[in-house]
PDB file of N, CA and C in Angstrom:
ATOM      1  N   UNK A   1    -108.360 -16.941 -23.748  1.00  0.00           N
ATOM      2  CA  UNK A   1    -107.420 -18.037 -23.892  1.00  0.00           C
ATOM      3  C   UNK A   1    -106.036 -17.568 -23.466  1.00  0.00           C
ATOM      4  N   UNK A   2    -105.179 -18.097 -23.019  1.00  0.00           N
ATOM      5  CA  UNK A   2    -103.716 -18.261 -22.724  1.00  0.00           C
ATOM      6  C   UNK A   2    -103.273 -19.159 -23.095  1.00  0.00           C
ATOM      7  N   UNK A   3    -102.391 -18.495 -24.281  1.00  0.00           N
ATOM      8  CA  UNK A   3    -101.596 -19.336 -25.320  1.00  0.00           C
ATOM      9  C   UNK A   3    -100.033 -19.753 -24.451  1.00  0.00           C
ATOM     10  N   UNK A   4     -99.859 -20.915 -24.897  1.00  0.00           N
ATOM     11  CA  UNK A   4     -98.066 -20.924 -24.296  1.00  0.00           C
ATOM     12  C   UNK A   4     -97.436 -21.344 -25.740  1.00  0.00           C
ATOM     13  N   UNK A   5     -96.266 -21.159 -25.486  1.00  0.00           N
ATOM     14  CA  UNK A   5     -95.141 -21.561 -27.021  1.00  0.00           C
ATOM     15  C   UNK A   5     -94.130 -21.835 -26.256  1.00  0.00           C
ATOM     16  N   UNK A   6     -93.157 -22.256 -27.235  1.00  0.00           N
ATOM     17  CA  UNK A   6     -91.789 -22.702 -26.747  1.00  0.00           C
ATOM     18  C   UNK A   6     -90.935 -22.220 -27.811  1.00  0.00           C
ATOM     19  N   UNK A   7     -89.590 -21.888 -27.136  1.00  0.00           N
ATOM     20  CA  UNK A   7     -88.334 -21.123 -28.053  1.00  0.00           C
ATOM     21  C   UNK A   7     -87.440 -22.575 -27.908  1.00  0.00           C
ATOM     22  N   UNK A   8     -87.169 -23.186 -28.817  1.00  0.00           N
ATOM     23  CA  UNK A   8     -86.345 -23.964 -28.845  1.00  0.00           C
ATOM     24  C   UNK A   8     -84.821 -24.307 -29.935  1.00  0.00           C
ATOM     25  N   UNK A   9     -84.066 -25.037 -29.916  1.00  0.00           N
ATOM     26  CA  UNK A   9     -83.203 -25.295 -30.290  1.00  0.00           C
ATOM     27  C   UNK A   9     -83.553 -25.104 -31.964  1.00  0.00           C
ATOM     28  N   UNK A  10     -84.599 -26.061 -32.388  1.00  0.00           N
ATOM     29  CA  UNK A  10     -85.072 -26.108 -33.382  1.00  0.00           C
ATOM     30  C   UNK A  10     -86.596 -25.310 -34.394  1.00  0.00           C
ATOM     31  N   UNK A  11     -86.826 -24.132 -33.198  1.00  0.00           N
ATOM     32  CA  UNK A  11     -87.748 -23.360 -33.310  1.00  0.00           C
ATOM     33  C   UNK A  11     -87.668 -21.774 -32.521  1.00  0.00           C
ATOM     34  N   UNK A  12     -86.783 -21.189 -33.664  1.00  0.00           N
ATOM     35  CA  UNK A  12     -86.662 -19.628 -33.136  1.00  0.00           C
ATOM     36  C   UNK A  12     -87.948 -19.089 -32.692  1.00  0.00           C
ATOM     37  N   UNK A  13     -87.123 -18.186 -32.207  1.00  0.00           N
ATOM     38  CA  UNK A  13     -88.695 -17.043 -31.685  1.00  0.00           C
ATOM     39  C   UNK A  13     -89.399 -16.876 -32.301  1.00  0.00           C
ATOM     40  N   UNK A  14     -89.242 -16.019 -33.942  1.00  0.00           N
ATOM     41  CA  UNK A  14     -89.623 -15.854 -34.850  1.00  0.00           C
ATOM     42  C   UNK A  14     -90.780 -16.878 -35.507  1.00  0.00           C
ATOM     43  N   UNK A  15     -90.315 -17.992 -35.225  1.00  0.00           N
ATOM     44  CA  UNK A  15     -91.314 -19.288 -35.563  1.00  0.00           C
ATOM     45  C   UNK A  15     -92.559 -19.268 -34.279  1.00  0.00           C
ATOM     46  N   UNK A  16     -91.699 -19.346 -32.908  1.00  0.00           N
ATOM     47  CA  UNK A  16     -92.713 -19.586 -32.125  1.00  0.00           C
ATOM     48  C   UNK A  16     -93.920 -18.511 -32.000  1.00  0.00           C
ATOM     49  N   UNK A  17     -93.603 -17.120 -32.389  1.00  0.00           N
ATOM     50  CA  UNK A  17     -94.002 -15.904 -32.131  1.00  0.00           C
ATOM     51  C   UNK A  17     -95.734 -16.127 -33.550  1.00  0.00           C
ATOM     52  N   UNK A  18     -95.271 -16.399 -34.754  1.00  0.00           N
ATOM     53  CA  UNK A  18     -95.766 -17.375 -35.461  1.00  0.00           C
ATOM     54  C   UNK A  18     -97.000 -17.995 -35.393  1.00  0.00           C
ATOM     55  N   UNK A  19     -96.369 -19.289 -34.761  1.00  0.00           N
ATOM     56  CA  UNK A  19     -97.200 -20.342 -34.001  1.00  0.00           C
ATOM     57  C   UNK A  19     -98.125 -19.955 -33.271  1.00  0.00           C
ATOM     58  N   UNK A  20     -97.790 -19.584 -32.385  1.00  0.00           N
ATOM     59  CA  UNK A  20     -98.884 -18.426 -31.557  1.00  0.00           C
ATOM     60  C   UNK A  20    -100.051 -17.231 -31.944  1.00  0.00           C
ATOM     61  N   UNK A  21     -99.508 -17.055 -33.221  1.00  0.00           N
ATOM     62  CA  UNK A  21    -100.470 -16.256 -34.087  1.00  0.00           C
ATOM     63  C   UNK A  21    -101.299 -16.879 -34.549  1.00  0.00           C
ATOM     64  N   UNK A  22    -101.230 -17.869 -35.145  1.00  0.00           N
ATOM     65  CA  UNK A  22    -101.879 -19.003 -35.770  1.00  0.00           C
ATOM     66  C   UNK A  22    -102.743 -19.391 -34.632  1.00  0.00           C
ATOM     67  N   UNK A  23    -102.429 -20.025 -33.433  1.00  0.00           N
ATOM     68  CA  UNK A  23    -103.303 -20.881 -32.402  1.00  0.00           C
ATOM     69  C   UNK A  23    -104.263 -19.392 -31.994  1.00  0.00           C
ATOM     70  N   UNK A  24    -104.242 -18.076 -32.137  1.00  0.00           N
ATOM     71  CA  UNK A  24    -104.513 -17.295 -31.615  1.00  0.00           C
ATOM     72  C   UNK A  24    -106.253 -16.874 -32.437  1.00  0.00           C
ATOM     73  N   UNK A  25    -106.211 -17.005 -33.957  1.00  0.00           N
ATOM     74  CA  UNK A  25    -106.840 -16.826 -34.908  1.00  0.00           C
ATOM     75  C   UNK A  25    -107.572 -17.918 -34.778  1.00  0.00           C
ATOM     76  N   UNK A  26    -107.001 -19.207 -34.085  1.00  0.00           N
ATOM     77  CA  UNK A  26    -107.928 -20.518 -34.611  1.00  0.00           C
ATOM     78  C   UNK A  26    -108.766 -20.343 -33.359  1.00  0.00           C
ATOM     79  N   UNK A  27    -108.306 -19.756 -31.980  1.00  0.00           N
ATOM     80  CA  UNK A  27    -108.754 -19.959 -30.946  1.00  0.00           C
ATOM     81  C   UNK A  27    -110.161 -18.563 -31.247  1.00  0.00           C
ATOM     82  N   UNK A  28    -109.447 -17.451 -31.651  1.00  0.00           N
ATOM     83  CA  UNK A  28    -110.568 -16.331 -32.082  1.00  0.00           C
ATOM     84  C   UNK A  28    -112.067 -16.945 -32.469  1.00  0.00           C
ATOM     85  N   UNK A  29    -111.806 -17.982 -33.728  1.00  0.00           N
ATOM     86  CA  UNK A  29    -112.225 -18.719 -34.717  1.00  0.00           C
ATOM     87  C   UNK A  29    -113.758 -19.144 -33.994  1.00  0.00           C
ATOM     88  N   UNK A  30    -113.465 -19.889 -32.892  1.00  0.00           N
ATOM     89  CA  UNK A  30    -113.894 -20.749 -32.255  1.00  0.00           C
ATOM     90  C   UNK A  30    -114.225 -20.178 -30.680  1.00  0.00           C
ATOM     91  N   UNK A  31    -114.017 -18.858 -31.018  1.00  0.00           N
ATOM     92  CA  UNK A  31    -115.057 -17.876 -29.838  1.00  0.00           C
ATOM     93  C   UNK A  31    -114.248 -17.417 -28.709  1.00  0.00           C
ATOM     94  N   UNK A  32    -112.766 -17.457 -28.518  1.00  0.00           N
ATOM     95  CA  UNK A  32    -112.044 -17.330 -27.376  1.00  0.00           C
ATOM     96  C   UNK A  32    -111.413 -16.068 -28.099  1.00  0.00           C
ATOM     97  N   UNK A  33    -111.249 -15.398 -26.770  1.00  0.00           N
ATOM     98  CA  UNK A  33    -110.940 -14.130 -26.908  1.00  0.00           C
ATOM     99  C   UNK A  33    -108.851 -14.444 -26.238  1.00  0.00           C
ATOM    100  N   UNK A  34    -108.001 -14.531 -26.760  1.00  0.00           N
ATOM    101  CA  UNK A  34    -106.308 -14.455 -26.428  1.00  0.00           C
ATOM    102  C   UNK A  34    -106.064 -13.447 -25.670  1.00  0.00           C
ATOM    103  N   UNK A  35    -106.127 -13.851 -24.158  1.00  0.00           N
ATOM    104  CA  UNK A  35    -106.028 -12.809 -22.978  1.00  0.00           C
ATOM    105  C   UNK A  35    -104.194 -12.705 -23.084  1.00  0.00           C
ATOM    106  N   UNK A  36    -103.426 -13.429 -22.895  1.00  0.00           N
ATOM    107  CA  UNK A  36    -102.334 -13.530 -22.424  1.00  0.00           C
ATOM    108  C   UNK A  36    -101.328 -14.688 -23.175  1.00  0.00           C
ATOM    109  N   UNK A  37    -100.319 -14.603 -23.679  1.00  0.00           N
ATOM    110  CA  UNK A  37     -99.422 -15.267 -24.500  1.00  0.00           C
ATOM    111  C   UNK A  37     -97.870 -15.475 -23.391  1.00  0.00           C
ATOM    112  N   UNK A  38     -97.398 -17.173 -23.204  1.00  0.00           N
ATOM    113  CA  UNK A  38     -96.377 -16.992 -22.203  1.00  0.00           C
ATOM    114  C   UNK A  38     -95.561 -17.890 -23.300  1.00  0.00           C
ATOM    115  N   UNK A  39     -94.118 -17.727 -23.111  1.00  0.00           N
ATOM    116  CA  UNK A  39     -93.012 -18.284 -23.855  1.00  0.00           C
ATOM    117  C   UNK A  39     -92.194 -18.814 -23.231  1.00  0.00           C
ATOM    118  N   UNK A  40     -91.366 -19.399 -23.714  1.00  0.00           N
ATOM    119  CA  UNK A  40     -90.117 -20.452 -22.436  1.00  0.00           C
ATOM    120  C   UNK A  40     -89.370 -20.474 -23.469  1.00  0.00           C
ATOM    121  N   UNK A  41     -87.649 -20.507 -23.518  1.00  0.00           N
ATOM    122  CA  UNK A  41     -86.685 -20.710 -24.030  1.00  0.00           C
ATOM    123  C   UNK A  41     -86.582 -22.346 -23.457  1.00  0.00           C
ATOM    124  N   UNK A  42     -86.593 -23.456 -23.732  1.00  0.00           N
ATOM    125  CA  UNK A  42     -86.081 -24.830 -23.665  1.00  0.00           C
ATOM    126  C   UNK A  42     -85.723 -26.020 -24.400  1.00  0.00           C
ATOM    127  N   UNK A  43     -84.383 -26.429 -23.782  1.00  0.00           N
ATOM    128  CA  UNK A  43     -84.187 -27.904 -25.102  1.00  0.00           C
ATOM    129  C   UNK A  43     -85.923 -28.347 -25.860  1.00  0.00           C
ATOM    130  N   UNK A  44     -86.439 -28.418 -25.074  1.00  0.00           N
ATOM    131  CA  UNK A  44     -87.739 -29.327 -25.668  1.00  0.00           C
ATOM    132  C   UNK A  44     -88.902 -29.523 -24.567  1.00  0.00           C
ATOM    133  N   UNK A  45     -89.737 -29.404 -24.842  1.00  0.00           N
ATOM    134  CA  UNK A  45     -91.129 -29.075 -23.915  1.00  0.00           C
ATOM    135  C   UNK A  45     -91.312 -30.792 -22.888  1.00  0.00           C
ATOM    136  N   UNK A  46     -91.357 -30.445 -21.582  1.00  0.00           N
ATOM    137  CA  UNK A  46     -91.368 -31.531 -20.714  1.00  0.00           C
ATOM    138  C   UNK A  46     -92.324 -32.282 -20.943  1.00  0.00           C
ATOM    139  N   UNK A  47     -92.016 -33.769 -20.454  1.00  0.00           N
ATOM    140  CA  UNK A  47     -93.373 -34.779 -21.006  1.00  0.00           C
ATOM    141  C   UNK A  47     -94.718 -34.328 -19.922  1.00  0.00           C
ATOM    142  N   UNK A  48     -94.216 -34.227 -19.078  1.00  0.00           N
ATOM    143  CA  UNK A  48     -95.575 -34.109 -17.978  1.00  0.00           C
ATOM    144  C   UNK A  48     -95.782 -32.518 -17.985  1.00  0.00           C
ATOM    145  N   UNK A  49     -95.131 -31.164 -17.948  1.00  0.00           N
ATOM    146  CA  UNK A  49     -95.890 -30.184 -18.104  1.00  0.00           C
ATOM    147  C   UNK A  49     -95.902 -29.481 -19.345  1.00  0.00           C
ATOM    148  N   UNK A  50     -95.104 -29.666 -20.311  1.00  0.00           N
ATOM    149  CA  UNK A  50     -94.855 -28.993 -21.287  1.00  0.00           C
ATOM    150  C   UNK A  50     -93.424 -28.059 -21.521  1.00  0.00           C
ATOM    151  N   UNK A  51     -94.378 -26.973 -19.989  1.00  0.00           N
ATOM    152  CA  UNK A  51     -93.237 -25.870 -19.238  1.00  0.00           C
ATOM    153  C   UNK A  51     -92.186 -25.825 -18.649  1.00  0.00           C
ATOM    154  N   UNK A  52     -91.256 -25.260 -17.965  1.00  0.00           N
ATOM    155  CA  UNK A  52     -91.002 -25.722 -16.689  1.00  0.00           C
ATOM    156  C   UNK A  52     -91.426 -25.630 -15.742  1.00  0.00           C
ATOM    157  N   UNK A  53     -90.921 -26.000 -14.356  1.00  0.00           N
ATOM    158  CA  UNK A  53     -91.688 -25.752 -13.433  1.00  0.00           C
ATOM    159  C   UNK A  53     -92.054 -24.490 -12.873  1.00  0.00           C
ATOM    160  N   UNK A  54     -90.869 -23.607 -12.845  1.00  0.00           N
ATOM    161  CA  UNK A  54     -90.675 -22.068 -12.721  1.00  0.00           C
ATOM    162  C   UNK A  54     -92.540 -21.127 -13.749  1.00  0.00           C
ATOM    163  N   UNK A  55     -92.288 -21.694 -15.235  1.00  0.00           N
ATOM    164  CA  UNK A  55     -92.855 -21.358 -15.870  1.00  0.00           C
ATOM    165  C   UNK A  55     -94.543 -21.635 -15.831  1.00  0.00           C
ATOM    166  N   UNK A  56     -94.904 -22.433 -15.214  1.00  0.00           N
ATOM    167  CA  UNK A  56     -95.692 -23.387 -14.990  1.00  0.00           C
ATOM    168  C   UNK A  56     -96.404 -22.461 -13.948  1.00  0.00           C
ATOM    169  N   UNK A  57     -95.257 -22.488 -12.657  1.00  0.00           N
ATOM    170  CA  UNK A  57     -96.102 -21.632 -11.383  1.00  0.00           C
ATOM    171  C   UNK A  57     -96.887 -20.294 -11.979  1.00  0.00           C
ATOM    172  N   UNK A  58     -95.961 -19.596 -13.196  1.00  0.00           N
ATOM    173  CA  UNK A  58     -95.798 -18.215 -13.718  1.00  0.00           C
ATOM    174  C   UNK A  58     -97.118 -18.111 -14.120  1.00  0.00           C
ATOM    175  N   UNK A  59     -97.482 -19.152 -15.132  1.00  0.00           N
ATOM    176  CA  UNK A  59     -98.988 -19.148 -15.774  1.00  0.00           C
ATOM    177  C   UNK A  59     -99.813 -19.419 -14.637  1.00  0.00           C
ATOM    178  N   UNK A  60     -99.823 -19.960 -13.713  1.00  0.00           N
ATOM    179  CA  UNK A  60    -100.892 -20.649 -12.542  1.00  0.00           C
ATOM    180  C   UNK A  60    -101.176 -19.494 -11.725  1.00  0.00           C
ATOM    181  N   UNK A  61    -100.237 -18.867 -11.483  1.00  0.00           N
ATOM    182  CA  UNK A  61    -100.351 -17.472 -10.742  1.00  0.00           C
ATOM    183  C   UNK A  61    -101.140 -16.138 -11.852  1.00  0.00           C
ATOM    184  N   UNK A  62    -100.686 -16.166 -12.911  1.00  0.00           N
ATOM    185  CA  UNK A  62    -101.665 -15.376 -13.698  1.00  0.00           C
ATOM    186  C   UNK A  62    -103.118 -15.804 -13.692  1.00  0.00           C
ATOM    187  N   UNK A  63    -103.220 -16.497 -13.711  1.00  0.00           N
ATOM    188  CA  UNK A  63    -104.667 -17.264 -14.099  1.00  0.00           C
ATOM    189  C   UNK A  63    -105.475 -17.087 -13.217  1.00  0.00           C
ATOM    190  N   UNK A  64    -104.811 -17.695 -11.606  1.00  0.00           N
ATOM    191  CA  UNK A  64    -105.206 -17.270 -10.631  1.00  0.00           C
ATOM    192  C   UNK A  64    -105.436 -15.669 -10.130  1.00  0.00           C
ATOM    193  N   UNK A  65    -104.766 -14.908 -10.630  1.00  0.00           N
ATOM    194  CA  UNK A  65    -104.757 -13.809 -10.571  1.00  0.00           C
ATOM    195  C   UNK A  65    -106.083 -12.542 -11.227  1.00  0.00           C
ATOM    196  N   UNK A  66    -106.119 -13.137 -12.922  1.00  0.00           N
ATOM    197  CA  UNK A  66    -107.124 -12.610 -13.274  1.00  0.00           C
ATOM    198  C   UNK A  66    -108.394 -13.272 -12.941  1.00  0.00           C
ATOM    199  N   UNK A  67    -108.670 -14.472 -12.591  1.00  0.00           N
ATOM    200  CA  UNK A  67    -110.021 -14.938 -11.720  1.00  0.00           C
ATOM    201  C   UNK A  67    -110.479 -14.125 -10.707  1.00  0.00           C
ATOM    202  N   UNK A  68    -109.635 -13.659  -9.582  1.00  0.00           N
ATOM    203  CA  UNK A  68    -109.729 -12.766  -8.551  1.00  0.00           C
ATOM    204  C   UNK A  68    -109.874 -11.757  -8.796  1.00  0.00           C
ATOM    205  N   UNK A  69    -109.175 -10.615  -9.931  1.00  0.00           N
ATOM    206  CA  UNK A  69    -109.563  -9.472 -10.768  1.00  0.00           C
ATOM    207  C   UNK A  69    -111.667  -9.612 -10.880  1.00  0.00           C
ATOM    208  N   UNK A  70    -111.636 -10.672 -11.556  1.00  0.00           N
ATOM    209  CA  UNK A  70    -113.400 -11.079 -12.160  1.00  0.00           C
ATOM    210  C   UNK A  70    -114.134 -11.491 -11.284  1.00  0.00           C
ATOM    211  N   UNK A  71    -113.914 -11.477  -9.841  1.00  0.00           N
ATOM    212  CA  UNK A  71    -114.859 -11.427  -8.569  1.00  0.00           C
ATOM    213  C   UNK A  71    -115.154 -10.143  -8.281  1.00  0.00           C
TER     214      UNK A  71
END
């Protein structure tokens, strides 16, 4: 699994860092192994990606990346 979080105005690191622990255990839970954890500092998570766009490419390129590793 590849978790994402967000650092926001109203949710320190500390919280998001957290959050991510939590989705990490539930994801364990339920048979996924937490390859990779990505974070973004932003006012508030975009309606259409969440991420930004910068951030967005960042995860797409990892992903893509370890697929090609597993060929």
């Amino acid at each position: 699994a590849v978790l994402v979080g967000l650092i926001t105005k109203t949710q320190d690191e500390r919280k998001t860092s957290e959050y991510l622990d939590e989705l990490a255990f539930l994801a364990e839970t339920a048979g996924a192994t937490t390859v990779k954890r990505f974070t973004q500092r932003l006012d508030g998570p975009s309606s259409v990606t969440y991420v930004g766009k910068g951030k967005l490419e960042e995860i797409r390129a990892y992903i893509e990346a370890e697929e090609d590793a597993e060929r």
